[in-house]
Each structure stands twice: as structure tokens, then as C-alpha cells.
C-alpha atoms as a PDB file:
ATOM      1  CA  UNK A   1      78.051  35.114 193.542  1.00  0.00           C
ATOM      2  CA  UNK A   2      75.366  37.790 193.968  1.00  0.00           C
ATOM      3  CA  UNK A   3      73.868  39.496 191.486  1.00  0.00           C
ATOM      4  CA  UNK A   4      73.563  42.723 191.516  1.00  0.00           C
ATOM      5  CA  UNK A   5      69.937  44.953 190.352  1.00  0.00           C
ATOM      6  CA  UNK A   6      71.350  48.512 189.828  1.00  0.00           C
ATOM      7  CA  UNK A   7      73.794  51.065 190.285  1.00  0.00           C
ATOM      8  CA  UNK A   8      73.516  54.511 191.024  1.00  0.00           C
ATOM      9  CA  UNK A   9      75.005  57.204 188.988  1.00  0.00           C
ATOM     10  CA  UNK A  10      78.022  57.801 191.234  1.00  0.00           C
ATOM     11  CA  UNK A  11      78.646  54.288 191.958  1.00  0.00           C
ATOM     12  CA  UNK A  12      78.695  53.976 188.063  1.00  0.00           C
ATOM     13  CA  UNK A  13      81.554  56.576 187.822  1.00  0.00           C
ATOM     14  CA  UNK A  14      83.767  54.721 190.913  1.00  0.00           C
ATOM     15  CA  UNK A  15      83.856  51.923 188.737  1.00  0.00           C
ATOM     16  CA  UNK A  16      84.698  53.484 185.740  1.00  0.00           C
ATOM     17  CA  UNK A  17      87.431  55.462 187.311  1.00  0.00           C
ATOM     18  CA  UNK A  18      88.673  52.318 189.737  1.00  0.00           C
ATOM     19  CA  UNK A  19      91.167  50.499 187.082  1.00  0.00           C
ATOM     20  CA  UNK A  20      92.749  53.637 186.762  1.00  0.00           C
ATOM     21  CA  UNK A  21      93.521  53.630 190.452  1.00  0.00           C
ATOM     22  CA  UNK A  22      95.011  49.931 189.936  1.00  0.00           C
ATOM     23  CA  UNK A  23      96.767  50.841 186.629  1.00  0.00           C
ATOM     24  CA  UNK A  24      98.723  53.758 188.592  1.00  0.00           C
ATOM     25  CA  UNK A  25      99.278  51.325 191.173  1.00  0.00           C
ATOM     26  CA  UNK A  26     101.004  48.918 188.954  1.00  0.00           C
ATOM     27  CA  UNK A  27     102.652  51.512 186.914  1.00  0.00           C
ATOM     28  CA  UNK A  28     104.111  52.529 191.005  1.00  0.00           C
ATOM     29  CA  UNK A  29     105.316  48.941 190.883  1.00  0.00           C
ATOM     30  CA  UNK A  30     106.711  48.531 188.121  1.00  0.00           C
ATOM     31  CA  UNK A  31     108.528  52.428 186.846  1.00  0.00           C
ATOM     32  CA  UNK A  32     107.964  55.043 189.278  1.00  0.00           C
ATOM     33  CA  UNK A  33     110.472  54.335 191.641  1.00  0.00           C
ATOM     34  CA  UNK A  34     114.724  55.335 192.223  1.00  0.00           C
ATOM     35  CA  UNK A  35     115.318  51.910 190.353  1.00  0.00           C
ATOM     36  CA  UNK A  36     113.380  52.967 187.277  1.00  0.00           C
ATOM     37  CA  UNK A  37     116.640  55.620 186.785  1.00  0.00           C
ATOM     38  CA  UNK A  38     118.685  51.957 185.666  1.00  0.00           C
ATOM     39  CA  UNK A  39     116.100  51.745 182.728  1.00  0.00           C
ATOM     40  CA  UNK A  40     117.271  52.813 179.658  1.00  0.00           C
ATOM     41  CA  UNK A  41     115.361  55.879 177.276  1.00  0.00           C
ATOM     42  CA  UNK A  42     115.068  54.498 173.845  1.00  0.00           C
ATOM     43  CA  UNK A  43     114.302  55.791 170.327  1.00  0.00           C
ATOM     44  CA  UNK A  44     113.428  54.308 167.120  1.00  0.00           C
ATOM     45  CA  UNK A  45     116.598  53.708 165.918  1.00  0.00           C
ATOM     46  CA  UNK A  46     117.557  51.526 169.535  1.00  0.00           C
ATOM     47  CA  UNK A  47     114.731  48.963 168.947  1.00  0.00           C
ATOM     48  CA  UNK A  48     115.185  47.875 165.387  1.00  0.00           C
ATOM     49  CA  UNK A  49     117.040  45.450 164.375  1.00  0.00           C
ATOM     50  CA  UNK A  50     119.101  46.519 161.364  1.00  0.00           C
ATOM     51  CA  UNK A  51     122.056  48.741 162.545  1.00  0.00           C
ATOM     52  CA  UNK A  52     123.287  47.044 165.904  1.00  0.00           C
ATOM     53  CA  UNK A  53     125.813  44.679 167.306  1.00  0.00           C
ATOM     54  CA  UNK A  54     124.942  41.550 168.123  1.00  0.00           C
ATOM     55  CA  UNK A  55     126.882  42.548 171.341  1.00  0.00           C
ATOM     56  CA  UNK A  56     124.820  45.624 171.928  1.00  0.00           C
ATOM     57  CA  UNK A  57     121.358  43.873 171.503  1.00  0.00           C
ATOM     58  CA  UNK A  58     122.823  41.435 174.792  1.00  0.00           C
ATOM     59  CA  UNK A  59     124.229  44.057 177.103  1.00  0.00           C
ATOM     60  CA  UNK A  60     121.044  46.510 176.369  1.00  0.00           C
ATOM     61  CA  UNK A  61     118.930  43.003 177.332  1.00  0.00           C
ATOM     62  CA  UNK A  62     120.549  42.052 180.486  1.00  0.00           C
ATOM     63  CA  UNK A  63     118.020  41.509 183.339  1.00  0.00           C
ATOM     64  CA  UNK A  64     119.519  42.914 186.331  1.00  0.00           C
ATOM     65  CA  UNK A  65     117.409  44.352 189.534  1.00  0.00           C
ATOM     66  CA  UNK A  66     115.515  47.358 189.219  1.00  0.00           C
ATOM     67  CA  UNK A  67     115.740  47.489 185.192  1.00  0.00           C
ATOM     68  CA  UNK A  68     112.823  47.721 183.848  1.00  0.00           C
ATOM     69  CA  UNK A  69     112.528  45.583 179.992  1.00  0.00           C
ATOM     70  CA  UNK A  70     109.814  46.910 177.971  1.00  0.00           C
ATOM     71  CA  UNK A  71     108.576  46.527 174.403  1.00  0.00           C
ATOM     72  CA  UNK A  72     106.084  48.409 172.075  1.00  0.00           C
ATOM     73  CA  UNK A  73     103.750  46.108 169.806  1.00  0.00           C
ATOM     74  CA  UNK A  74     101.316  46.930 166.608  1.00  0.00           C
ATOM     75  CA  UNK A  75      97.750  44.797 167.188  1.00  0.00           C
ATOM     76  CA  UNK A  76      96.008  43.592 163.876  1.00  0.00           C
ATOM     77  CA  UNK A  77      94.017  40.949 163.857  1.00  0.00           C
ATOM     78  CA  UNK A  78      90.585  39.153 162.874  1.00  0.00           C
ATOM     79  CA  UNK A  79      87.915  37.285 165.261  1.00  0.00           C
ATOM     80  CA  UNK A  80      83.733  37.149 164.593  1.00  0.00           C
ATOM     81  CA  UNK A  81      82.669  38.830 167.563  1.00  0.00           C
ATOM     82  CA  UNK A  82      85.216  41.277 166.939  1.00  0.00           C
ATOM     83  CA  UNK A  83      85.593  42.068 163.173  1.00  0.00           C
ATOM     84  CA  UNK A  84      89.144  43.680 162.485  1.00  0.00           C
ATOM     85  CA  UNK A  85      90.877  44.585 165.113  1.00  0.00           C
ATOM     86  CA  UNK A  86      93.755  47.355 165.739  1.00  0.00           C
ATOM     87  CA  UNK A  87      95.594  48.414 168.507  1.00  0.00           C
ATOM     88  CA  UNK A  88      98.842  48.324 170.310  1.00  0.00           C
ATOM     89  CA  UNK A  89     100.384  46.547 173.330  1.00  0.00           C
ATOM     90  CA  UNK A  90     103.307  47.790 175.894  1.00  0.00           C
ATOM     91  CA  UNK A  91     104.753  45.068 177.964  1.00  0.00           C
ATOM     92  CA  UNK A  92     107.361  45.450 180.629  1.00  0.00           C
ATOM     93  CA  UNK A  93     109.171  42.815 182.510  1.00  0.00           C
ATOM     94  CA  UNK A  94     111.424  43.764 185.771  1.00  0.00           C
ATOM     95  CA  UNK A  95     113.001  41.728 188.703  1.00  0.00           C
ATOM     96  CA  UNK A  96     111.818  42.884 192.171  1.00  0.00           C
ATOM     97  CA  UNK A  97     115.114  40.875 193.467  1.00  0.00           C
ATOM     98  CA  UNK A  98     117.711  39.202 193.450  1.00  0.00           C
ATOM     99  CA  UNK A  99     117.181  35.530 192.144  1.00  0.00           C
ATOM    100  CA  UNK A 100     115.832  32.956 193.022  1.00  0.00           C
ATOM    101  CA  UNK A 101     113.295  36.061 192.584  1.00  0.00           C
ATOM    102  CA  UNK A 102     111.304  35.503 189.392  1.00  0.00           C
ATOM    103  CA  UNK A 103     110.656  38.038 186.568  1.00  0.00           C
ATOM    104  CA  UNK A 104     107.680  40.151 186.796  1.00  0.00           C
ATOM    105  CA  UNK A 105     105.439  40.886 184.149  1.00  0.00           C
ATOM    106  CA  UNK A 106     102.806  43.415 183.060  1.00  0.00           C
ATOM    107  CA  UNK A 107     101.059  44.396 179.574  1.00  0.00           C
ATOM    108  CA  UNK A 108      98.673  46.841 178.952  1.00  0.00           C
ATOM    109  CA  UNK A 109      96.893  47.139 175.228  1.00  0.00           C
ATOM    110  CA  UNK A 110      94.405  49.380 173.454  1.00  0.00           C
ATOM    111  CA  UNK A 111      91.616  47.311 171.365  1.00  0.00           C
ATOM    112  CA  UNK A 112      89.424  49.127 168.355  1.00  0.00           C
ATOM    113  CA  UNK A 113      87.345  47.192 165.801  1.00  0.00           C
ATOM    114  CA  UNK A 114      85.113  47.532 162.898  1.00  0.00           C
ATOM    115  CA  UNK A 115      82.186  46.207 165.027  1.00  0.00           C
ATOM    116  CA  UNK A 116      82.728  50.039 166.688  1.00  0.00           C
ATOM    117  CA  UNK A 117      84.155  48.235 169.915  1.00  0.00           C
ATOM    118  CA  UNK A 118      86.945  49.822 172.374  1.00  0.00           C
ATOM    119  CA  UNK A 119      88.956  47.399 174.954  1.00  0.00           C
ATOM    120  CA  UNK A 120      91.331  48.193 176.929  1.00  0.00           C
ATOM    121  CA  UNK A 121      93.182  45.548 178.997  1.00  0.00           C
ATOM    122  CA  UNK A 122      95.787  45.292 181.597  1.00  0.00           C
ATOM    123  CA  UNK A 123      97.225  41.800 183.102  1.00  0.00           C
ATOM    124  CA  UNK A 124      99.752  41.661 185.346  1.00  0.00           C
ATOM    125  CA  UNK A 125     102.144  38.911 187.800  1.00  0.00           C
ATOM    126  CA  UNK A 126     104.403  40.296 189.777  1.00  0.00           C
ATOM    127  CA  UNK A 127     106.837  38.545 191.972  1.00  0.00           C
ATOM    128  CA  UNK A 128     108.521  40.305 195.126  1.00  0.00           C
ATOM    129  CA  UNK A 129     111.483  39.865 196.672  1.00  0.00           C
ATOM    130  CA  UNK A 130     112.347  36.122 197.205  1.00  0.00           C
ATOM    131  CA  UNK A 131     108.864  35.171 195.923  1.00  0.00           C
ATOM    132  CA  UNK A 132     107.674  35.588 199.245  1.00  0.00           C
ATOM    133  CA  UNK A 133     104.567  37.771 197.551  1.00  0.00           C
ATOM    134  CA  UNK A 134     102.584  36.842 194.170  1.00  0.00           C
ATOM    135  CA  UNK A 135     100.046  39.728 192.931  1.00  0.00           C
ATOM    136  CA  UNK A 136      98.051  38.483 189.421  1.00  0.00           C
ATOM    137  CA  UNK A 137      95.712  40.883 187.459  1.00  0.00           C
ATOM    138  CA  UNK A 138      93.344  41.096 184.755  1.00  0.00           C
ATOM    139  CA  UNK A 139      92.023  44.156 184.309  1.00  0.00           C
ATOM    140  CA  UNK A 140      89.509  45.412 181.740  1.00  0.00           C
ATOM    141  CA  UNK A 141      87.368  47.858 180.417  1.00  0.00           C
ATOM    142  CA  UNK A 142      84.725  47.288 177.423  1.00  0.00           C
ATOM    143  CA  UNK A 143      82.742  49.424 175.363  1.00  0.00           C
ATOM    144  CA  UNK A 144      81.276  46.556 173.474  1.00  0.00           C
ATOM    145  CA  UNK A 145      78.927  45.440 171.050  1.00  0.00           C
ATOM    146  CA  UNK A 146      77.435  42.125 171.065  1.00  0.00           C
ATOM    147  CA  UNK A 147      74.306  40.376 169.430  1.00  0.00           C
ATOM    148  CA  UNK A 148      72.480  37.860 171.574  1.00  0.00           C
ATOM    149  CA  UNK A 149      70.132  34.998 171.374  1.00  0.00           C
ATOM    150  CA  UNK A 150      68.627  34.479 174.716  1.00  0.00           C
ATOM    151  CA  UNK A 151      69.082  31.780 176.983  1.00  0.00           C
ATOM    152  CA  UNK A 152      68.555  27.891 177.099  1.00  0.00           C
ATOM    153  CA  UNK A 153      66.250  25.954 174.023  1.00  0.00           C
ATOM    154  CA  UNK A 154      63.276  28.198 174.626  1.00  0.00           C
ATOM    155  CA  UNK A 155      63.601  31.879 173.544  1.00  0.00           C
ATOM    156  CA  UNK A 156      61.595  34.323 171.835  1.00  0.00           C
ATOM    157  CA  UNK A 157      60.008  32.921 169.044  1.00  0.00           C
ATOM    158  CA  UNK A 158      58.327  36.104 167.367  1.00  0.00           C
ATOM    159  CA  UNK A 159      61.327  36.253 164.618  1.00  0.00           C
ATOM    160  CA  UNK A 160      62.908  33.263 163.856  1.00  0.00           C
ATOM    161  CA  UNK A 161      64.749  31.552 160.364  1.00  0.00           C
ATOM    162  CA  UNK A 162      63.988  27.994 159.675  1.00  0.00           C
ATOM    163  CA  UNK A 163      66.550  26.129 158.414  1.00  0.00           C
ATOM    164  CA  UNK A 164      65.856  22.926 156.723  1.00  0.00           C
ATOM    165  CA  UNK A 165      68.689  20.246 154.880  1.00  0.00           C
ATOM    166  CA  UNK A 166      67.907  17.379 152.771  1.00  0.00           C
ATOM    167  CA  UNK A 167      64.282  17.589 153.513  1.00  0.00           C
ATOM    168  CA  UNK A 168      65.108  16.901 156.531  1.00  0.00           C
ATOM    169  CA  UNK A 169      63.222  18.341 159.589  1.00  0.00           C
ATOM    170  CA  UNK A 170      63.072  21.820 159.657  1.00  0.00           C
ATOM    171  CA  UNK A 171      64.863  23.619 162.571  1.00  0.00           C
ATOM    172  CA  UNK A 172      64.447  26.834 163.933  1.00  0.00           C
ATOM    173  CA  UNK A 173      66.984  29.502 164.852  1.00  0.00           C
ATOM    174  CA  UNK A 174      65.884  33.041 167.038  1.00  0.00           C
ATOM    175  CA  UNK A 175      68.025  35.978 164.773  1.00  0.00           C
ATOM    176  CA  UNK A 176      70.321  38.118 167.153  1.00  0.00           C
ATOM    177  CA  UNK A 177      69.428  41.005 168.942  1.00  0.00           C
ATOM    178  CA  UNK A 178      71.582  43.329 169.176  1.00  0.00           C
ATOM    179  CA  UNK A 179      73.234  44.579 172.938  1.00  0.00           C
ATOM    180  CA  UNK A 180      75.418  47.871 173.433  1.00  0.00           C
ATOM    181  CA  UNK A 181      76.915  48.003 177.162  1.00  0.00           C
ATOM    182  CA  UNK A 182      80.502  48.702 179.220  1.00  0.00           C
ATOM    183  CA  UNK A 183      81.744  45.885 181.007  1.00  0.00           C
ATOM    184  CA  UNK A 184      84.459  46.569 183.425  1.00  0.00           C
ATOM    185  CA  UNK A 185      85.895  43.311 184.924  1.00  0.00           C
ATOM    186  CA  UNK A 186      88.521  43.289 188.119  1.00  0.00           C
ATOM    187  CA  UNK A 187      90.185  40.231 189.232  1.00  0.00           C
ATOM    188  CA  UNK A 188      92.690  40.090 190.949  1.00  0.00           C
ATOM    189  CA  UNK A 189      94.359  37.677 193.419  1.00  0.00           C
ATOM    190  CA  UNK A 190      97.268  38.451 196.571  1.00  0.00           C
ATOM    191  CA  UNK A 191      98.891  35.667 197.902  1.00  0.00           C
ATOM    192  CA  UNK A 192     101.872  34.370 199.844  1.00  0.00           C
ATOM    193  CA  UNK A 193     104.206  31.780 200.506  1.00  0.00           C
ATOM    194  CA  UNK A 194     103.876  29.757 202.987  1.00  0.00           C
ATOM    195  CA  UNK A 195     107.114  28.872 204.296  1.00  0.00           C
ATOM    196  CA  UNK A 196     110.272  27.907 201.990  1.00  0.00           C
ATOM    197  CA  UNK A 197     107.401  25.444 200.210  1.00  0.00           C
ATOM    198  CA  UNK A 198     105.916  25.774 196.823  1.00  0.00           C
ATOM    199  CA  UNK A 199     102.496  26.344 198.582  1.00  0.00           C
ATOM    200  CA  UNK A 200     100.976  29.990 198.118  1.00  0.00           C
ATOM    201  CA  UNK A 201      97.305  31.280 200.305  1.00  0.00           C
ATOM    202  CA  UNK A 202      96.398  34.279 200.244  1.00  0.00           C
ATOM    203  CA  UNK A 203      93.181  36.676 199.054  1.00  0.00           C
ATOM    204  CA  UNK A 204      91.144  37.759 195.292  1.00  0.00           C
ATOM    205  CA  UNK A 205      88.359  39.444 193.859  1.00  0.00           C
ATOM    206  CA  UNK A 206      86.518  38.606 191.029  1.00  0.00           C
ATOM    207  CA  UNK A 207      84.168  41.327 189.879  1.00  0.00           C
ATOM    208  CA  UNK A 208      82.213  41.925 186.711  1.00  0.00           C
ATOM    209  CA  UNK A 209      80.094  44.874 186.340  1.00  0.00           C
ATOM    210  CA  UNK A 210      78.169  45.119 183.499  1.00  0.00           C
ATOM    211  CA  UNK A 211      75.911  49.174 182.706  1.00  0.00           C
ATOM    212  CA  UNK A 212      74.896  51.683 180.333  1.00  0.00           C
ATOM    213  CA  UNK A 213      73.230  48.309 178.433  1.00  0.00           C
ATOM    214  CA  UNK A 214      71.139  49.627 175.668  1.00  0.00           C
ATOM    215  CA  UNK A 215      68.759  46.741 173.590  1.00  0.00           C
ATOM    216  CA  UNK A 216      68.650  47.585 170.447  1.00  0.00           C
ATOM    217  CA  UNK A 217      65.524  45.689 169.470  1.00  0.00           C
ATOM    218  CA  UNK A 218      63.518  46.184 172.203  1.00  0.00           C
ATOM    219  CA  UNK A 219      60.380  48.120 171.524  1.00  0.00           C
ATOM    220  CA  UNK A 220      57.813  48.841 174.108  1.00  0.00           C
ATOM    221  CA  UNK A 221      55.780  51.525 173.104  1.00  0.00           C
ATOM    222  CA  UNK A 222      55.844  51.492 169.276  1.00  0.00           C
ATOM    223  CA  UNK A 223      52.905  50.366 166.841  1.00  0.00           C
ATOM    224  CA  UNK A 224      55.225  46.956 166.172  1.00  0.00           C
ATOM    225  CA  UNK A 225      55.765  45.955 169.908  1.00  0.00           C
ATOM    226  CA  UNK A 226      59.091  43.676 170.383  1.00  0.00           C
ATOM    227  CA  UNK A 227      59.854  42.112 173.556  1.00  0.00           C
ATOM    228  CA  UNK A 228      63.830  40.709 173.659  1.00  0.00           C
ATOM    229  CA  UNK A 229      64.966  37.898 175.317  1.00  0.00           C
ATOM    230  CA  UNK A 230      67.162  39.956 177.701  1.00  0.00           C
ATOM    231  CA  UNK A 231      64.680  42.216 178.363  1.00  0.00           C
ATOM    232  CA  UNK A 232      61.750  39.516 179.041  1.00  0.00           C
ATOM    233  CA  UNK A 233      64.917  37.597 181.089  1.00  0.00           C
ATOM    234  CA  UNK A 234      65.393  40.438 183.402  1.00  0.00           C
ATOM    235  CA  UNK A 235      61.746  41.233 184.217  1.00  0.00           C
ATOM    236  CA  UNK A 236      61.106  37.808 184.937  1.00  0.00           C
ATOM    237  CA  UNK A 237      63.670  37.724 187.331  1.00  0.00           C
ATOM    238  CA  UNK A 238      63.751  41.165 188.988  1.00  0.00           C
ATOM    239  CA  UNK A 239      66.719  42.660 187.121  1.00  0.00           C
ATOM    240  CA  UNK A 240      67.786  45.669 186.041  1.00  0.00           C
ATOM    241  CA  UNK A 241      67.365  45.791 181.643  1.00  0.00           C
ATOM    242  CA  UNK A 242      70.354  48.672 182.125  1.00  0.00           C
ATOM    243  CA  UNK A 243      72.704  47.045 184.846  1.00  0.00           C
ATOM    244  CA  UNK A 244      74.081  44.428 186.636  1.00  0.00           C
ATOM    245  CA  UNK A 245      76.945  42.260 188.138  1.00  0.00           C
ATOM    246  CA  UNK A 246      78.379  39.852 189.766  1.00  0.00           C
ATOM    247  CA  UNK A 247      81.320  39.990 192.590  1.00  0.00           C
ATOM    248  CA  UNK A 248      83.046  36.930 194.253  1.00  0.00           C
END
């Protein structure tokens, strides 16, 4: 892994605009092609339940090659480092070729929560014909929110809660600081079969850029000077405070 210092400007805009290269790549893949005229344009009234055959729900279902299978999904959810979460999910499934081909896969969803963060993710594995070629994906972009509490046992000290139990001895405990930043991560791995075995080599890239960081806490000029953990971190070590990654 090597860690990266900065990023200029225009380097910071390839990145931001690179998964939308990929996405229109997979989209390529998977719809944009003379077998995407075998899917099927559906409304409202096609995907629910209530008003169908059962024999209508299999024949509109069957996987043949070139169809592409898609559904549309409602996100709601909970998590800590998230609060509530909303969004929605589309995933689509298609068969490159003829079996012993296996199904291909993709989703892509949309992420907001009440902790005013914005995700967007897009995984793929897709299988061509005969399984010869295996492409897997995770995509993602993050406009994210995130307290942290600096690294290892000893951290900054200047504003701390003790916490003591049963007069037992008391304990101290660094309160967050607060992080804004983007973190745009690209993996993605291209492999092949090697022979009529079960054995796949092949190529990936594992990259996670993380910019626009903004500390919160961190005051450096003010009456009540506050040095953060990430901040003291990445002057130790020679890092940018506002960006950095790591690629592999």
C-alpha cells in the first residue's frame, strides 16, 4: 500500500468523475446492447402482486439469454454511524450465455441519512460466456460524516470524560471529534479461467481515496487553541490534514 500526501485539484475531479465511467461501463454490459430489446418495459401495475396469474408471474420470470431481470427496492433502515437511513436500490440479473454460464448480477443504490450523509454504491459479478471471464465490483462514493477518536491507547487528552463504576478505578474516554470528507473507493478484480478447472487468475485494484476532509474541532488560530488527533496524526507523519489514500 502507499499512502498518498495530496491531490491536486484536477486529479480530485478524475476521481470524482471515474465511477461514472465504470457505472456506464457496466450499464454497457448489462442493457445497452441488441439483447436488451428481449427485456420487457414494465409499469406499476406489472410488478405488484395482486392482479396476476400465477402463470404470468413464471413466463414474465424466465431467465433466458440476453433478458435482462431487474427489480426496484425502497431503503429504510437504522445503524449508529448512520442514523436513519433512506434510499432505493435497482438490481438487475442477466445471463451472458448459454448455461453452464452463470447469472450475472449488478445493484446500484442511493443512501441519505439523518447524520446529513449521501452514499451511493454500485457492486457488481458478472459472468461471460461459459464462465471463461469473472469481473467483481464495489464501487462507491461517500459524502460522509464521521466522529473520531484518534488512534491506539494514547490520544489527545485535553477533553476527556471519566467514567468510573462501583468505585472502581476511574477510566478515561477522549469525546469524538467530528470529520466531514468524500471517500470514493474502487475495487475491482478481472480474472479468468484457467482451463476447464475451477481455478480463476487474473488482475484487481483496490483504491481508496479519501479529500475535501474538513476537522471540525480543530482550532489553530483561535484564543482556545485545539489540536485533534487527526490533525496532530498527520503532521507527525507528513500527511496531508485535507487528503489522502491508499491504492493496491
Amino acid at each position: 500500500m502507499d499512502a498518498k500526501r495530496s491531490m491536486p485539484a484536477g486529479k480530485r475531479k478524475l476521481l470524482v468523475f471515474f465511477p461514472g465511467y465504470l457505472l456506464l461501463l457496466l450499464l454497457h454490459l448489462l442493457v445497452f446492447n441488441p439483447a436488451f430489446s428481449q427485456s420487457t418495459v414494465k409499469d406499476l401495475g406489472d410488478v405488484m402482486p395482486f392482479g396476476k396469474k400465477a402463470s404470468d408471474t413464471i413466463q414474465g420470470s424466465e431467465i433466458v439469454v440476453g433478458k435482462i431481470i431487474y427489480s426496484l427496492l425502497p431503503i429504510v433502515g437504522y445503524a449508529p454511524a448512520n442514523g436513519f437511513v433512506f434510499g432505493s436500490a435497482v438490481s438487475l440479473a442477466r445471463l451472458f450465455g448459454i448455461p453452464p454460464t452463470r447469472l450475472s448480477s449488478g445493484m446500484l443504490n442511493f443512501q441519505i441519512t439523518t447524520k446529513r450523509q449521501f452514499i451511493i454504491n454500485a457492486r457488481s459479478k458478472i459472468y461471460l460466456t461459459g464462465n471463461k471471464w469473472f469481473m467483481q465490483g464495489d464501487w462507491r462514493m461517500l459524502f460522509f460524516t464521521q466522529p473520531t477518536y484518534g488512534l491506539g491507547v494514547v490520544s489527545s487528552t485535553s477533553e476527556t470524560m471519566h467514567l468510573g463504576v462501583n468505585n472502581l478505578p476511574q477510566i478515561t474516554i477522549p469525546q469524538a471529534e467530528q470529520l466531514k470528507y468524500n471517500h470514493l473507493r474502487i475495487y475491482e478484480e478481472v480474472v479468468r479461467r484457467l482451463w476447464e478447472s475451477n481455478v480463476y487468475a487474473g488482475i484487481g485494484l483496490a483504491m481508496d481515496q479519501h479529500f475535501s476532509i474538513v476537522d471540525e474541532r480543530l482550532d489553530t488560530v483561535g484564543p482556545d487553541v485545539y489540536m485533534t488527533n487527526h490533525y496532530a496524526y498527520s503532521l507527525k507523519n507528513n500527511f496531508s490534514s485535507s487528503g489522502y489514500g491508499t491504492n493496491g
